[in-house]
C-alpha atoms as a PDB file:
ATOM      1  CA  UNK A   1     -26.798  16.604   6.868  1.00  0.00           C
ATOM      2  CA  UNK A   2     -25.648  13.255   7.364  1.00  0.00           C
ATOM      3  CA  UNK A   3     -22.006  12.334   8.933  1.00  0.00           C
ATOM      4  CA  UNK A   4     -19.317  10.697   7.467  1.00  0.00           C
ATOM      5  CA  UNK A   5     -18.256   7.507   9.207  1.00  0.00           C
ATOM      6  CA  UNK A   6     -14.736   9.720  10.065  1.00  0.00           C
ATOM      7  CA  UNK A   7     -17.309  12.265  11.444  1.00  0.00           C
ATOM      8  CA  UNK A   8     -19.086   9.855  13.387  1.00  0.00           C
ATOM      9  CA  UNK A   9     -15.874   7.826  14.927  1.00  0.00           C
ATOM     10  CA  UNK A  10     -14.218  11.987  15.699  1.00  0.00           C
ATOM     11  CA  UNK A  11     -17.839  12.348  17.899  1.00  0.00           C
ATOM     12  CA  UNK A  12     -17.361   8.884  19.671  1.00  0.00           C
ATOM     13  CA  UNK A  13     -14.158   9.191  20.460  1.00  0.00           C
ATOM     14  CA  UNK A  14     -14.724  12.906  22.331  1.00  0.00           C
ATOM     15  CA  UNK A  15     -17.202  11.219  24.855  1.00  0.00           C
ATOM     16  CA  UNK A  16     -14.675   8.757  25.909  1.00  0.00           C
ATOM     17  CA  UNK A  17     -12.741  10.338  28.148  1.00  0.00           C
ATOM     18  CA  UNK A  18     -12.131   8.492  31.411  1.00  0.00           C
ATOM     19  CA  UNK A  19     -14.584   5.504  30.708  1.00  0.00           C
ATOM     20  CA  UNK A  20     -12.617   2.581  30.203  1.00  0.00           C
ATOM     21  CA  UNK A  21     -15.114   0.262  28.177  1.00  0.00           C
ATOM     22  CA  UNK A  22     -16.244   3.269  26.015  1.00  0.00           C
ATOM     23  CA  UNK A  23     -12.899   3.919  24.757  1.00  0.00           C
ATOM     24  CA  UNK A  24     -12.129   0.247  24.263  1.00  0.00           C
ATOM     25  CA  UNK A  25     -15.208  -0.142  22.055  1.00  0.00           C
ATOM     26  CA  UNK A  26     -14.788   2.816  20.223  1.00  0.00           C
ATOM     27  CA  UNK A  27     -10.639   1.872  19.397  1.00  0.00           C
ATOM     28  CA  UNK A  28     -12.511  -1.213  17.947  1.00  0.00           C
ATOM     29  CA  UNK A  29     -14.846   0.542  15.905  1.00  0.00           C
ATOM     30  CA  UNK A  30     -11.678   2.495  14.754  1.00  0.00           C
ATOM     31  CA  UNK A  31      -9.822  -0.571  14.014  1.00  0.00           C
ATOM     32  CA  UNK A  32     -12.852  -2.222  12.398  1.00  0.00           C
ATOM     33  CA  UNK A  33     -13.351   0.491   9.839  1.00  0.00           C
ATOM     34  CA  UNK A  34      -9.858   0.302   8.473  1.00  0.00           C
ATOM     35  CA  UNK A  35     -10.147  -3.307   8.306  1.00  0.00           C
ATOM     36  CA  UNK A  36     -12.895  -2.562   6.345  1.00  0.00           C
ATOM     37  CA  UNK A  37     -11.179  -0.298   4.141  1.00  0.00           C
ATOM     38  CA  UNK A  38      -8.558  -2.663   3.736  1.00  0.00           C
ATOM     39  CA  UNK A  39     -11.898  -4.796   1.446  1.00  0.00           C
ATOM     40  CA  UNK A  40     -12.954  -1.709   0.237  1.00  0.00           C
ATOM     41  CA  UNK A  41     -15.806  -1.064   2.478  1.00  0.00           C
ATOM     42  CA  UNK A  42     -17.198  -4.585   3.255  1.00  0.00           C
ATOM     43  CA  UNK A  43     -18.321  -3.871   6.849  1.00  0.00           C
ATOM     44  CA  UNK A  44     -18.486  -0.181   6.606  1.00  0.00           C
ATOM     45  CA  UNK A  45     -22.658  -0.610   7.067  1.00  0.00           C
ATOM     46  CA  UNK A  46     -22.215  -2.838   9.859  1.00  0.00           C
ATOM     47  CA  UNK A  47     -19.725  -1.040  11.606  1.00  0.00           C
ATOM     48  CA  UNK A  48     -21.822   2.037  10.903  1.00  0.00           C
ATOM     49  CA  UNK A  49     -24.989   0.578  12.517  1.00  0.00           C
ATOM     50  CA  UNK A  50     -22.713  -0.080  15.888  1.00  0.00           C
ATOM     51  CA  UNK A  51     -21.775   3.294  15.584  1.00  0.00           C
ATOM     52  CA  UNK A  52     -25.328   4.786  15.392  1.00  0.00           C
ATOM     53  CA  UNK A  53     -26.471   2.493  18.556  1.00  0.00           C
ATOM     54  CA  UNK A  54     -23.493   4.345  20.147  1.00  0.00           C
ATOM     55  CA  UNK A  55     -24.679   7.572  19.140  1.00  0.00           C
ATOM     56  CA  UNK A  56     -28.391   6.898  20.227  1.00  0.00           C
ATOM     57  CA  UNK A  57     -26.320   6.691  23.604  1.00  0.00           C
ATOM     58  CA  UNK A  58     -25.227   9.744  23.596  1.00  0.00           C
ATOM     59  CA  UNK A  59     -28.164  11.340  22.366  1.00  0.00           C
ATOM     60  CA  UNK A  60     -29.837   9.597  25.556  1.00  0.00           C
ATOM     61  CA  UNK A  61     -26.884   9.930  28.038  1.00  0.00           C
ATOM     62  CA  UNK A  62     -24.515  12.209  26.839  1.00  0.00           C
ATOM     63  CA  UNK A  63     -21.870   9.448  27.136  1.00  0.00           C
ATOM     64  CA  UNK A  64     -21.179   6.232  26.020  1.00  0.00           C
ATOM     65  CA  UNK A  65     -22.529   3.831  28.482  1.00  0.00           C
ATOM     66  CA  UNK A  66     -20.505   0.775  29.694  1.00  0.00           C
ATOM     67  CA  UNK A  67     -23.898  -1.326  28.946  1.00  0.00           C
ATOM     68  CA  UNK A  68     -23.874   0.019  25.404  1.00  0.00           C
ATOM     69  CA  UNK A  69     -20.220   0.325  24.811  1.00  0.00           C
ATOM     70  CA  UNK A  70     -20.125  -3.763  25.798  1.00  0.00           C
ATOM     71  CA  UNK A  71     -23.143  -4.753  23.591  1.00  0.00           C
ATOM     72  CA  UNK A  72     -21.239  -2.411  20.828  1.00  0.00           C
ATOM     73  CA  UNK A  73     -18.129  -4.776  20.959  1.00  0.00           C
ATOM     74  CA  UNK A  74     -20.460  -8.036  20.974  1.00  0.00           C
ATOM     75  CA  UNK A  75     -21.999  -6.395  18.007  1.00  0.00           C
ATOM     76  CA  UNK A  76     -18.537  -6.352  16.328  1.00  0.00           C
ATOM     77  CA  UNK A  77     -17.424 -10.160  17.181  1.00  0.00           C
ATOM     78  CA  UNK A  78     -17.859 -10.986  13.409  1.00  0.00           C
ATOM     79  CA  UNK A  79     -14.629  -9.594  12.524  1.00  0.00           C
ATOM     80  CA  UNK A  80     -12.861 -10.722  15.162  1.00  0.00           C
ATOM     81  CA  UNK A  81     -11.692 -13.562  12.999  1.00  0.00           C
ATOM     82  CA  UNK A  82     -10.556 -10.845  10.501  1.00  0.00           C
ATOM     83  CA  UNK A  83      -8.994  -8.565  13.399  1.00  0.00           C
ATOM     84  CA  UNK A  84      -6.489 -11.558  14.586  1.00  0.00           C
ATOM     85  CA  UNK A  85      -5.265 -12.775  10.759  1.00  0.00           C
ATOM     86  CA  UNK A  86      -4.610  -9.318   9.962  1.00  0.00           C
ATOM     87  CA  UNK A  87      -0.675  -8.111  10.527  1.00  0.00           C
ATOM     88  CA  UNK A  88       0.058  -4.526  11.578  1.00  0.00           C
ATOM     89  CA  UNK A  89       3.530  -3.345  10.271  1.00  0.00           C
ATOM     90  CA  UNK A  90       4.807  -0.545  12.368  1.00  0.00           C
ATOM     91  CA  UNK A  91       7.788   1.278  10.923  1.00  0.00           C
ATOM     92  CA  UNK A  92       9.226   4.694  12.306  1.00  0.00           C
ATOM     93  CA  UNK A  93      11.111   6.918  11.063  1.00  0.00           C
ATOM     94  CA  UNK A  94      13.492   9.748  12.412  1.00  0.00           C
ATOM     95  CA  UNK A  95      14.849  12.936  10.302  1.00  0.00           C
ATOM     96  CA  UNK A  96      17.373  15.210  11.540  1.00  0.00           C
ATOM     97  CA  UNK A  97      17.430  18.011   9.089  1.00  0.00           C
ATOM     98  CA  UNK A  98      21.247  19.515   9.696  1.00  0.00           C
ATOM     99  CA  UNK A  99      19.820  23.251   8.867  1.00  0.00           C
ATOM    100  CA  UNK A 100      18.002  22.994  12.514  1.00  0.00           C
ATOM    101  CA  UNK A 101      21.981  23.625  13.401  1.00  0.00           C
ATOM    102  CA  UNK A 102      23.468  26.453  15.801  1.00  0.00           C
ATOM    103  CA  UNK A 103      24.358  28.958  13.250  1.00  0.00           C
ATOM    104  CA  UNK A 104      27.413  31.391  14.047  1.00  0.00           C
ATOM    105  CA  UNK A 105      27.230  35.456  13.187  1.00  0.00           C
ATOM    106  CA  UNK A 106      29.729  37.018  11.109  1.00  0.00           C
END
């Protein structure tokens, strides 16, 4: 059975712990794939053959090598272009639901 691209990002991001380049590459294979969603898919077979070099990694390794993980982010340098003229809105929100109260017996 074949992986979903979210499939394939969840498995690169759990061999990133504590290697610096291999989580920077894979937040940019993150970010790459929603700016590909963003033109419905465009790059989602690009990004996908980065991703399956990183996973041949693994296979090899069992971890994302800072060789590989650095070729991976030259591999995505075509979108860099899109990645900077693209604005991220961040807006939070808080709710303070009034029923979360001290209540008092009768």
């Amino acid at each position: 059975m074949a992986l979903s691209l979210a499939d394939k990002l969840a498995v690169l991001k759990s061999k990133t712990p504590g290697n610096y380049y291999a989580s920077r590459s894979v937040s940019q294979v993150g970010y790459a794939l929603k700016l590909s969603a963003v033109d419905g898919g465009k790059y989602d077979a690009e990004i996908e053959a980065v991703m399956d070099f990183m996973l041949d990694d693994i296979q090899k390794n069992a971890a994302i090598t800072d060789p590989v993980a650095k070729e991976a982010e030259k591999k995505l340098e075509f979108m860099s272009a899109l990645a900077k003229q693209t604005k991220v809105v961040c807006v939070s929100h808080a709710h303070i639901d009034m029923n979360w109260s001290a209540t008092r017996s009768a």
